[in-house]
N, C-alpha and C. Protein backbone atom coordinates (compact mmCIF):
# COMPACT_ATOMS: atom_id res chain seq x y z
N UNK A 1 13.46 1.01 -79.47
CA UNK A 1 14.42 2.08 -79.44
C UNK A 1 15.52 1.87 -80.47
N UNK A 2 16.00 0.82 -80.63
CA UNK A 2 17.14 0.62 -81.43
C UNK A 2 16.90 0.24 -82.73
N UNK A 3 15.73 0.42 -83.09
CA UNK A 3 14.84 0.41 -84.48
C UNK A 3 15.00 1.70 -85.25
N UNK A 4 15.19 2.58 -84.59
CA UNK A 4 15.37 4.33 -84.57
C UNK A 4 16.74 3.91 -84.87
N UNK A 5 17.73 3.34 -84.19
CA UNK A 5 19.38 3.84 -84.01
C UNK A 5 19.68 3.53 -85.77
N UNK A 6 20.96 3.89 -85.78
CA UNK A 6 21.80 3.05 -87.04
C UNK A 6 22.91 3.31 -86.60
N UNK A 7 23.67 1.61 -86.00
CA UNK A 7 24.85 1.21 -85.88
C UNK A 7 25.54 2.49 -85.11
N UNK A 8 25.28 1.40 -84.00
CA UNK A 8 26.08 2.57 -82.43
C UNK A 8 25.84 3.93 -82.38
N UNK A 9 24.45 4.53 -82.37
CA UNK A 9 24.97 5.68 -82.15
C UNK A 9 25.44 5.85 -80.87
N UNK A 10 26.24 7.20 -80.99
CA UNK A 10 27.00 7.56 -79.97
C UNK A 10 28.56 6.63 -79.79
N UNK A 11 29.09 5.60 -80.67
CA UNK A 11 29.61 4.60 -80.68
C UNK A 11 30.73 5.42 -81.52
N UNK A 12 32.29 5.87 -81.14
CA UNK A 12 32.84 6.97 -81.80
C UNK A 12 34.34 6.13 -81.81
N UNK A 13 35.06 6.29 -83.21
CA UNK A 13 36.25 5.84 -83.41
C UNK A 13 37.25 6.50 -82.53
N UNK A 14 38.40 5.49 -82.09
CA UNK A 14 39.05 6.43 -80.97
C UNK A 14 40.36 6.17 -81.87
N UNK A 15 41.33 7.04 -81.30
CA UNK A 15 42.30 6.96 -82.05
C UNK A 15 43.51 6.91 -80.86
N UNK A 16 43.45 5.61 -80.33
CA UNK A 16 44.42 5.21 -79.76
C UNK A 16 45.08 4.41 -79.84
N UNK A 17 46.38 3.88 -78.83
CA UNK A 17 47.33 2.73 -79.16
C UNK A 17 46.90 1.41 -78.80
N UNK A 18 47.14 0.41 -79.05
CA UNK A 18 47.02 -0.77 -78.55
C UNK A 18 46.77 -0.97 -76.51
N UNK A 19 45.81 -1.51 -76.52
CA UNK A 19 45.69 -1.44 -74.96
C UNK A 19 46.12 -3.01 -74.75
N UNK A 20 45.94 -3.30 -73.65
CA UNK A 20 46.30 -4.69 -72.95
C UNK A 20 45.24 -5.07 -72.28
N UNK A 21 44.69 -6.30 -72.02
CA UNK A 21 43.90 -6.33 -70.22
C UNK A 21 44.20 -7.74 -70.61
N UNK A 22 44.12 -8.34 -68.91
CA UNK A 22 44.25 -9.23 -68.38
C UNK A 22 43.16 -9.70 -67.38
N UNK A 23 42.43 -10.75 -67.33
CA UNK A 23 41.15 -11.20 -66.64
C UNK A 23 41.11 -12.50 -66.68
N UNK A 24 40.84 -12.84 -66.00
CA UNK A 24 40.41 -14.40 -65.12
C UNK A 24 38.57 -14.95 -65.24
N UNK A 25 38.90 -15.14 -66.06
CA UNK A 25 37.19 -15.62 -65.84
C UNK A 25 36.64 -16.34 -65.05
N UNK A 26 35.60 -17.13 -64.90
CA UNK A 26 34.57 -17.75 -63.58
C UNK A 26 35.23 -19.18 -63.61
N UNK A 27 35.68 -19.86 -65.05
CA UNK A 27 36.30 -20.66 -65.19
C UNK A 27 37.39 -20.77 -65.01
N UNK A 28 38.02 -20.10 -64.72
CA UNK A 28 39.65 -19.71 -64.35
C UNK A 28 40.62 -19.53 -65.45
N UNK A 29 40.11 -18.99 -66.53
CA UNK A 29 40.93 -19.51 -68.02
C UNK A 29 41.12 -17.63 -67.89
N UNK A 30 42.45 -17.20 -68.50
CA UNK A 30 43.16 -15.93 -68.82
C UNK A 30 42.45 -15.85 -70.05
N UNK A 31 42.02 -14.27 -69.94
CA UNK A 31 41.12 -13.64 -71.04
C UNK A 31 42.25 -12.07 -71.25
N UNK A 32 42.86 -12.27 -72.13
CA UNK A 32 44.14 -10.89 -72.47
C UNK A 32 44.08 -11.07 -74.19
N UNK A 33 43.73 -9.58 -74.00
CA UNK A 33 43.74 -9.07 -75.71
C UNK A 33 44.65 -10.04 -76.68
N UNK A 34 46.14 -10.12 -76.54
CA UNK A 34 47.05 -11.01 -77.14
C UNK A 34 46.61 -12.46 -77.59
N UNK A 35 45.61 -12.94 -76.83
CA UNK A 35 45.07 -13.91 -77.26
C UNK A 35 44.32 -14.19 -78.82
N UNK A 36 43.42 -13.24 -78.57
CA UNK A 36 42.60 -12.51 -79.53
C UNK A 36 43.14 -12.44 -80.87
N UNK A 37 44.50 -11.78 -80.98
CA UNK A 37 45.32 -10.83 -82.18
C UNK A 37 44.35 -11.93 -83.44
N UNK A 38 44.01 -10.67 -84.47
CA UNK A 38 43.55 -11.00 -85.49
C UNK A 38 41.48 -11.61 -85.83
N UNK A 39 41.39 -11.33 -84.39
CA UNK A 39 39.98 -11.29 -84.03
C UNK A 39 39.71 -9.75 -83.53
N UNK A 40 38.39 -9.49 -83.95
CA UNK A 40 37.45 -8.45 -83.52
C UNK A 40 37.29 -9.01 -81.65
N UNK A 41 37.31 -8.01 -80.70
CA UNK A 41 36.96 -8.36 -79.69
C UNK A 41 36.40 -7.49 -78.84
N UNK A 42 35.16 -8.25 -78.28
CA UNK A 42 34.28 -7.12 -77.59
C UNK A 42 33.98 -6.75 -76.49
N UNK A 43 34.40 -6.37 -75.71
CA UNK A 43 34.33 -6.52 -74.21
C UNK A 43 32.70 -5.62 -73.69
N UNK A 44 31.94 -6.23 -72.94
CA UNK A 44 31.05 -5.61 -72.58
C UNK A 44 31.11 -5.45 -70.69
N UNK A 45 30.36 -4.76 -70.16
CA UNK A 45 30.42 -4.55 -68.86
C UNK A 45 29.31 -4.28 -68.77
N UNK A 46 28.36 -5.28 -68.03
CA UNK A 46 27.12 -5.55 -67.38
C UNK A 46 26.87 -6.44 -66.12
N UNK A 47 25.67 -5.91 -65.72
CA UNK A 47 24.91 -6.15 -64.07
C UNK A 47 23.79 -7.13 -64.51
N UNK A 48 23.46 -8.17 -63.35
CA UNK A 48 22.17 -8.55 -63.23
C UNK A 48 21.17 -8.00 -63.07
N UNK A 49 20.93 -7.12 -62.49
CA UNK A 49 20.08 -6.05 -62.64
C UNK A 49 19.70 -5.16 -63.05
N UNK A 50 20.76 -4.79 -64.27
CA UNK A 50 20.34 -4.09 -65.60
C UNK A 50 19.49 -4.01 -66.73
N UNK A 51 18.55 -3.58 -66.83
CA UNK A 51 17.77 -4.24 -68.11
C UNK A 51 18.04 -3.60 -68.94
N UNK A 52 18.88 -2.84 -69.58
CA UNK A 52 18.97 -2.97 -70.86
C UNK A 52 20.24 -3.72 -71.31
N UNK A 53 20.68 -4.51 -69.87
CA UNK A 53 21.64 -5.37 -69.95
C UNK A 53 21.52 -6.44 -70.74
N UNK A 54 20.21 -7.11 -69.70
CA UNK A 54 19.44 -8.59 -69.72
C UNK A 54 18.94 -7.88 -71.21
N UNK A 55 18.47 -7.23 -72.10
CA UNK A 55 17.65 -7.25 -73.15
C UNK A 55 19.25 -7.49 -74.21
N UNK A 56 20.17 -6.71 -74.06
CA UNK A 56 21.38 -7.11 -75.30
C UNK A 56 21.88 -8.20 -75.13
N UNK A 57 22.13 -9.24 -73.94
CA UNK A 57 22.11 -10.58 -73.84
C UNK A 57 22.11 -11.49 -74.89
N UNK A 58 20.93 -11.35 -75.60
CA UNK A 58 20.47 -12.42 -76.49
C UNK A 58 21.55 -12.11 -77.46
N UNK A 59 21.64 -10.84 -78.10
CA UNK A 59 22.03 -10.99 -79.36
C UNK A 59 23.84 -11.06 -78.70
N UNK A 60 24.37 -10.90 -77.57
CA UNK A 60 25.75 -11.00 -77.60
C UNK A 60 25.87 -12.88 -77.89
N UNK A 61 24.69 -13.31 -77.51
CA UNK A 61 24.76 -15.04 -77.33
C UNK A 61 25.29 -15.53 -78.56
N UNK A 62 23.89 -14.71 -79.55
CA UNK A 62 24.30 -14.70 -80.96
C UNK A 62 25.26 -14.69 -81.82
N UNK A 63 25.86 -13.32 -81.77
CA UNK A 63 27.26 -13.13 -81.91
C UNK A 63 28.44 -14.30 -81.49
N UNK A 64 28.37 -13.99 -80.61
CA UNK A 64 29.26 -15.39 -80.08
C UNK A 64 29.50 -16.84 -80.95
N UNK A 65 27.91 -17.22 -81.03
CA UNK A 65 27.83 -18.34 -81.57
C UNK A 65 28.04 -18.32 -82.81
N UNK A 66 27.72 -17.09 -83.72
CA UNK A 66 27.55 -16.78 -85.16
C UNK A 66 29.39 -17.00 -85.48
N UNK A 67 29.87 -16.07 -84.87
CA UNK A 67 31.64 -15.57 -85.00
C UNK A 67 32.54 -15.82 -84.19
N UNK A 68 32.15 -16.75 -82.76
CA UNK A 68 32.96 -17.09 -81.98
C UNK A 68 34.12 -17.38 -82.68
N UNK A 69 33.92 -18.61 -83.07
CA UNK A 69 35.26 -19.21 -83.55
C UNK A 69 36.13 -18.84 -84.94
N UNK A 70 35.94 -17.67 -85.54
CA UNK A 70 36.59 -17.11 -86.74
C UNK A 70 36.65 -15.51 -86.87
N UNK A 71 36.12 -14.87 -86.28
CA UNK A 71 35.86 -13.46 -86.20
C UNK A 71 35.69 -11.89 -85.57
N UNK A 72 34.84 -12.60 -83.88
CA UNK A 72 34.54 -11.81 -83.03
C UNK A 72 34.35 -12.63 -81.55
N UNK A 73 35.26 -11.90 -80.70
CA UNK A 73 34.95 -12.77 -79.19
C UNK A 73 34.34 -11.59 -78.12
N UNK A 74 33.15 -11.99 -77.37
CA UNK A 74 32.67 -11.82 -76.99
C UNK A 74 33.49 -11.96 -75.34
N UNK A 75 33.36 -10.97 -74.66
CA UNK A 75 34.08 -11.16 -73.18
C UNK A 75 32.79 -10.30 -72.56
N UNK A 76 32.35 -10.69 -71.97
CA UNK A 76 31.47 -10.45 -70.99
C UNK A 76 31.65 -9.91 -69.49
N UNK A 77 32.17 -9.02 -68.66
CA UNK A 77 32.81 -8.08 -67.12
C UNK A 77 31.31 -8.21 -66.47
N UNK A 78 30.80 -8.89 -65.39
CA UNK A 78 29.84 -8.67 -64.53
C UNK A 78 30.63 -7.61 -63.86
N UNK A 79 29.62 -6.45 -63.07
CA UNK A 79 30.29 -5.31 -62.66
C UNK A 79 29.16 -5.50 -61.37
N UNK A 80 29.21 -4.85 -60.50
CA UNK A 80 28.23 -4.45 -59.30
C UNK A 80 27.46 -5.44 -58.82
N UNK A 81 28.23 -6.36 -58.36
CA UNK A 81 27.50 -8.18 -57.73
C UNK A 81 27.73 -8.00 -56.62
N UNK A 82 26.84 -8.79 -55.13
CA UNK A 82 27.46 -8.69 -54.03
C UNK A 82 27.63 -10.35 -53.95
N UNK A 83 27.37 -11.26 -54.79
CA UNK A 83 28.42 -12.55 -54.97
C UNK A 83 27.99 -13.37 -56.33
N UNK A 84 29.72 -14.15 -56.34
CA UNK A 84 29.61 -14.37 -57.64
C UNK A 84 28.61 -15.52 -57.73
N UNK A 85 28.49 -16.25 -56.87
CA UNK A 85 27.47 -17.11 -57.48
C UNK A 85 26.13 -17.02 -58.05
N UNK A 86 26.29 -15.93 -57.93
CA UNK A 86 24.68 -15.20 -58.44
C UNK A 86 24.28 -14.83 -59.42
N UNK A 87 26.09 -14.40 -59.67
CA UNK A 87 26.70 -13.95 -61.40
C UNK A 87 26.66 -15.60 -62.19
N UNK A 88 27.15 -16.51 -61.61
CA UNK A 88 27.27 -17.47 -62.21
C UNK A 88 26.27 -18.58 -62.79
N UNK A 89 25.51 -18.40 -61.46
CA UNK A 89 23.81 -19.23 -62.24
C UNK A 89 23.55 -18.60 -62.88
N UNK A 90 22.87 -17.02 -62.80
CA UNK A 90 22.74 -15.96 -63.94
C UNK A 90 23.46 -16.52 -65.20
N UNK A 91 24.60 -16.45 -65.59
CA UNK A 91 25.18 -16.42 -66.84
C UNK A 91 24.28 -17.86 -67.09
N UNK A 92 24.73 -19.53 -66.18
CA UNK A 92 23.74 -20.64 -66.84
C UNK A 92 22.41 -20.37 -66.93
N UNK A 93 21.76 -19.31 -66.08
CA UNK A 93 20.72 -19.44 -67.09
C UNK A 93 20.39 -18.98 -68.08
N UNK A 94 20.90 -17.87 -68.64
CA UNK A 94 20.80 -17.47 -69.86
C UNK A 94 21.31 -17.76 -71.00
N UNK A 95 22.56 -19.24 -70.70
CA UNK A 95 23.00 -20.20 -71.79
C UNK A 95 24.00 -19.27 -71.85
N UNK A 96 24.39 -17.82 -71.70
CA UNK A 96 25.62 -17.25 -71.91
C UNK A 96 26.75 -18.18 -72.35
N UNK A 97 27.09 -17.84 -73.54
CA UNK A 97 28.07 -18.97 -74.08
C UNK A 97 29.32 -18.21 -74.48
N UNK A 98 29.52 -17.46 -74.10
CA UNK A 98 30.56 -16.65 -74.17
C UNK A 98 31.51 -16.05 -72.53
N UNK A 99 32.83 -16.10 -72.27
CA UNK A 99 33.51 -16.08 -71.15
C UNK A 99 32.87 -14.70 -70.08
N UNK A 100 32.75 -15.26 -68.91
CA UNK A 100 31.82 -13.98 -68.10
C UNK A 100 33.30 -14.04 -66.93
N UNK A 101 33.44 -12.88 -66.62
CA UNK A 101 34.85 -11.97 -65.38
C UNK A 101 33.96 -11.54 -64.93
N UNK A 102 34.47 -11.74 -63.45
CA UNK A 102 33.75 -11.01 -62.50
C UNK A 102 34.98 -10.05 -62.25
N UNK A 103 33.94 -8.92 -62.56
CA UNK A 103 34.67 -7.27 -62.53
C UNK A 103 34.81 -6.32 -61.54
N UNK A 104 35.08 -5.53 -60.98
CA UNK A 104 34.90 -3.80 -60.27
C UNK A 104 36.04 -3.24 -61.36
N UNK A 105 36.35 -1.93 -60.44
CA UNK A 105 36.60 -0.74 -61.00
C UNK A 105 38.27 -0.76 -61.33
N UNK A 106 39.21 -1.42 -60.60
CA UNK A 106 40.01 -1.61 -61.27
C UNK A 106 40.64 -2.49 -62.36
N UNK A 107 40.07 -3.57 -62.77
CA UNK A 107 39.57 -4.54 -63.50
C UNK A 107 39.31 -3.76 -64.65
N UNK A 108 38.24 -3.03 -64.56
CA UNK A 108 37.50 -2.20 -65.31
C UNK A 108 38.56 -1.17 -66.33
N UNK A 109 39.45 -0.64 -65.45
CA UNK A 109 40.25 0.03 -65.47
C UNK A 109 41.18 0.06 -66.99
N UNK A 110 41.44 -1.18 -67.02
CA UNK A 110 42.50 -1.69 -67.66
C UNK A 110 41.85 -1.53 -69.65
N UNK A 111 40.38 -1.64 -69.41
CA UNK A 111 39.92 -1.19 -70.59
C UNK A 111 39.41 0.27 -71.11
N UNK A 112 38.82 1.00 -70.13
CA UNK A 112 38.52 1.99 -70.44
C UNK A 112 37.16 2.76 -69.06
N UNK A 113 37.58 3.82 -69.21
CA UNK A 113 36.51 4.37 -67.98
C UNK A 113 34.76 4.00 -68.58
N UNK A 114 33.76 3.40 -67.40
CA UNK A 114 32.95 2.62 -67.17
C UNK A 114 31.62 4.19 -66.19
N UNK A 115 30.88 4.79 -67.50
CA UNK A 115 30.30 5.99 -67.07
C UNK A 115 29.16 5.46 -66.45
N UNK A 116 28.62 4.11 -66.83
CA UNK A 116 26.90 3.77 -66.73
C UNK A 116 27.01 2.11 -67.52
N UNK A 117 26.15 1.49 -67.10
CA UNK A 117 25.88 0.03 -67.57
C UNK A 117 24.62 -0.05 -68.17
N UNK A 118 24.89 -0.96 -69.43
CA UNK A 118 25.65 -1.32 -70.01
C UNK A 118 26.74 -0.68 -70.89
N UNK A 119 28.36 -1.06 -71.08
CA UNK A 119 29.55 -0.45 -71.40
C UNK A 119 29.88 -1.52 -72.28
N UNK A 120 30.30 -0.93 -73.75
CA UNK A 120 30.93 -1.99 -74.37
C UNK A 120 32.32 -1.22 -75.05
N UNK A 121 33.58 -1.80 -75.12
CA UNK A 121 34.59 -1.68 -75.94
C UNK A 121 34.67 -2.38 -76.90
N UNK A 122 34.91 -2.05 -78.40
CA UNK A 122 35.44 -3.28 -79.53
C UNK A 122 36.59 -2.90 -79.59
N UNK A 123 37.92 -3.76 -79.55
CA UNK A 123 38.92 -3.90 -80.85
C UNK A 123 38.94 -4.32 -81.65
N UNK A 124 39.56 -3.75 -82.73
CA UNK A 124 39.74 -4.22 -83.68
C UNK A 124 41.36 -5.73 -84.13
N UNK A 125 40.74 -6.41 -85.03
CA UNK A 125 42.17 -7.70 -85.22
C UNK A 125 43.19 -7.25 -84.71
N UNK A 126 43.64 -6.16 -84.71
CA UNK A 126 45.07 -5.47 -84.38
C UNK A 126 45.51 -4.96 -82.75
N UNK A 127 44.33 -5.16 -82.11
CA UNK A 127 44.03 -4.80 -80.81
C UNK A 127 43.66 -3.31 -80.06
N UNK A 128 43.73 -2.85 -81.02
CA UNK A 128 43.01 -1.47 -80.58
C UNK A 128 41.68 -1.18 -80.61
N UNK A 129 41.56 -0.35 -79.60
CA UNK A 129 40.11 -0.15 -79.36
C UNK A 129 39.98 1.16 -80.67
N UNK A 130 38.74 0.40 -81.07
CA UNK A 130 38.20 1.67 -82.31
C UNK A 130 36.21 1.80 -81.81
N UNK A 131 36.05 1.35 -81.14
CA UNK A 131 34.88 2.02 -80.61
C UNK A 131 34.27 1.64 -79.56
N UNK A 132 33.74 2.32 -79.26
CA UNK A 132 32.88 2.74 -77.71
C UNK A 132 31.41 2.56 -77.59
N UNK A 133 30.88 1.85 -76.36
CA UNK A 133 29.14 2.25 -76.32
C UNK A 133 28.99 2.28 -74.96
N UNK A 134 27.81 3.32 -74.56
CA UNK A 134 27.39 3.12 -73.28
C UNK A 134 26.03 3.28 -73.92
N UNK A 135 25.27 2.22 -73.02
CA UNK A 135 24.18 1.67 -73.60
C UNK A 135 24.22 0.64 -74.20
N UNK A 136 23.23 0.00 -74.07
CA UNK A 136 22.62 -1.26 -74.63
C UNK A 136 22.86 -1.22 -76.39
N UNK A 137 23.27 -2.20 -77.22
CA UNK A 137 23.83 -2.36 -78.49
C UNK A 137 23.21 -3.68 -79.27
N UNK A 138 23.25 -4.19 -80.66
CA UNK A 138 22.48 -5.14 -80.92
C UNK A 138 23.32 -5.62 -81.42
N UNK A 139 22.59 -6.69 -81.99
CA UNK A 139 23.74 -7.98 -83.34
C UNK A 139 23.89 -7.26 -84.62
N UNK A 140 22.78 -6.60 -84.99
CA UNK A 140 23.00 -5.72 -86.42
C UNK A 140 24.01 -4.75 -86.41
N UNK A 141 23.95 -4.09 -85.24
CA UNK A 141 25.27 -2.51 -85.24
C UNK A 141 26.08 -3.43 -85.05
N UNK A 142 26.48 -4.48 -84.27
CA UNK A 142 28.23 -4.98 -84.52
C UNK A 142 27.90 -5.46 -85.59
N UNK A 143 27.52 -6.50 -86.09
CA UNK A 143 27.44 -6.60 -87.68
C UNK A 143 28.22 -5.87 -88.50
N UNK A 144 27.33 -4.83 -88.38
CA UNK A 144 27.53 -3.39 -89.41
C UNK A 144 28.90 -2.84 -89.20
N UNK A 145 29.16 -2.80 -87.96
CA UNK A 145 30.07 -1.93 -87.61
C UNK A 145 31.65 -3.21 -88.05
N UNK A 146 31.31 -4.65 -87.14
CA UNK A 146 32.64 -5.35 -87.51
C UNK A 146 32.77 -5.75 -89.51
N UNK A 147 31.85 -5.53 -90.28
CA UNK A 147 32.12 -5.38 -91.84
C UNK A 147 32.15 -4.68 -92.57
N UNK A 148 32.26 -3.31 -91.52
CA UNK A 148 33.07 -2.00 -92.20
C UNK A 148 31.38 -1.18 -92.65
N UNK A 149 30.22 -1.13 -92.12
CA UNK A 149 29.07 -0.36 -92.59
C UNK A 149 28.15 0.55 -91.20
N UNK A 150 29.59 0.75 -90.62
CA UNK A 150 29.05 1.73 -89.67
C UNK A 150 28.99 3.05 -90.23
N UNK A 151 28.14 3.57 -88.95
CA UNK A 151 27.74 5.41 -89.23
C UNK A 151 28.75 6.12 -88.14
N UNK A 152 29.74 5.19 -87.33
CA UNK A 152 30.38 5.81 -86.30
C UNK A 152 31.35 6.99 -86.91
N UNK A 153 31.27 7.75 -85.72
CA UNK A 153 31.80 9.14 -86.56
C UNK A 153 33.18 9.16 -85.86
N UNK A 154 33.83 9.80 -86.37
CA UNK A 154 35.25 9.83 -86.38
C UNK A 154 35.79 11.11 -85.30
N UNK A 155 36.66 10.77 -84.31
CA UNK A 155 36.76 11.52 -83.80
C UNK A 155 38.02 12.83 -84.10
């Protein structure tokens, strides 16, 4: 399917102010935009039981590992768990190497309304959100999209 796409479709520049969020990860370490400043940052919102969750997985691993430390951070929101430990072996087993929050709807809140899973927000270095996905997304469209060779259309 995403052989067809080119770089997010449906993935649309927003033209808003600087947002904030604040989250606690599994590790207990504060995950807030301010941290970030001057990094790309991506917040995604996914289920264990999502598959087109479990299929973008790999390449968020990627990402992570490719740009963690100079470029792009990866934040990971489990959404719709009935416990976290379930979320938490899950993330070890998939080597998830990037920070996983256990999420609901007000949590959720703080980034942006959450229509269907998988949900991703990017900001940009400056902290604003400049684009959107619902649906499953790859390593090439952020690629594309965090070195300026997106097709996202402007709202």
């Amino acid at each position: 399917m995403w052989n067809r796409i080119v770089a997010f479709i449906g993935l649309s520049l927003l033209t808003v102010s600087a947002w904030a969020f604040n989250f606690t990860d599994v590790q207990g370490h504060a995950q807030n935009l301010a941290a970030y400043k001057g990094k790309w940052v991506l917040v995604n919102f996914w289920a264990t039981w999502c598959p087109p969750c479990l299929k973008e997985i790999p390449d968020l691993i990627s990402l992570q590992g490719t740009y963690g430390k100079t470029r792009l951070a990866v934040i990971g929101v489990a959404m719709d768990y009935h416990d976290p430990k379930q979320v938490i072996d899950f993330a070890r087993s998939m080597h998830i190497n990037y920070p996983i929050v256990l999420g609901n709807s007000d949590l959720a809140a703080q980034v942006g309304e959450i229509q269907g899973l998988p949900t991703s927000y990017l900001f940009d270095p400056s902290g604003r959100i400049v684009a959107y996905q619902l649906g499953a997304l790859t390593r090439s469209a952020v690629e594309k999209y965090i070195n300026g060779k997106s097709a996202a259309v402007k709202q």
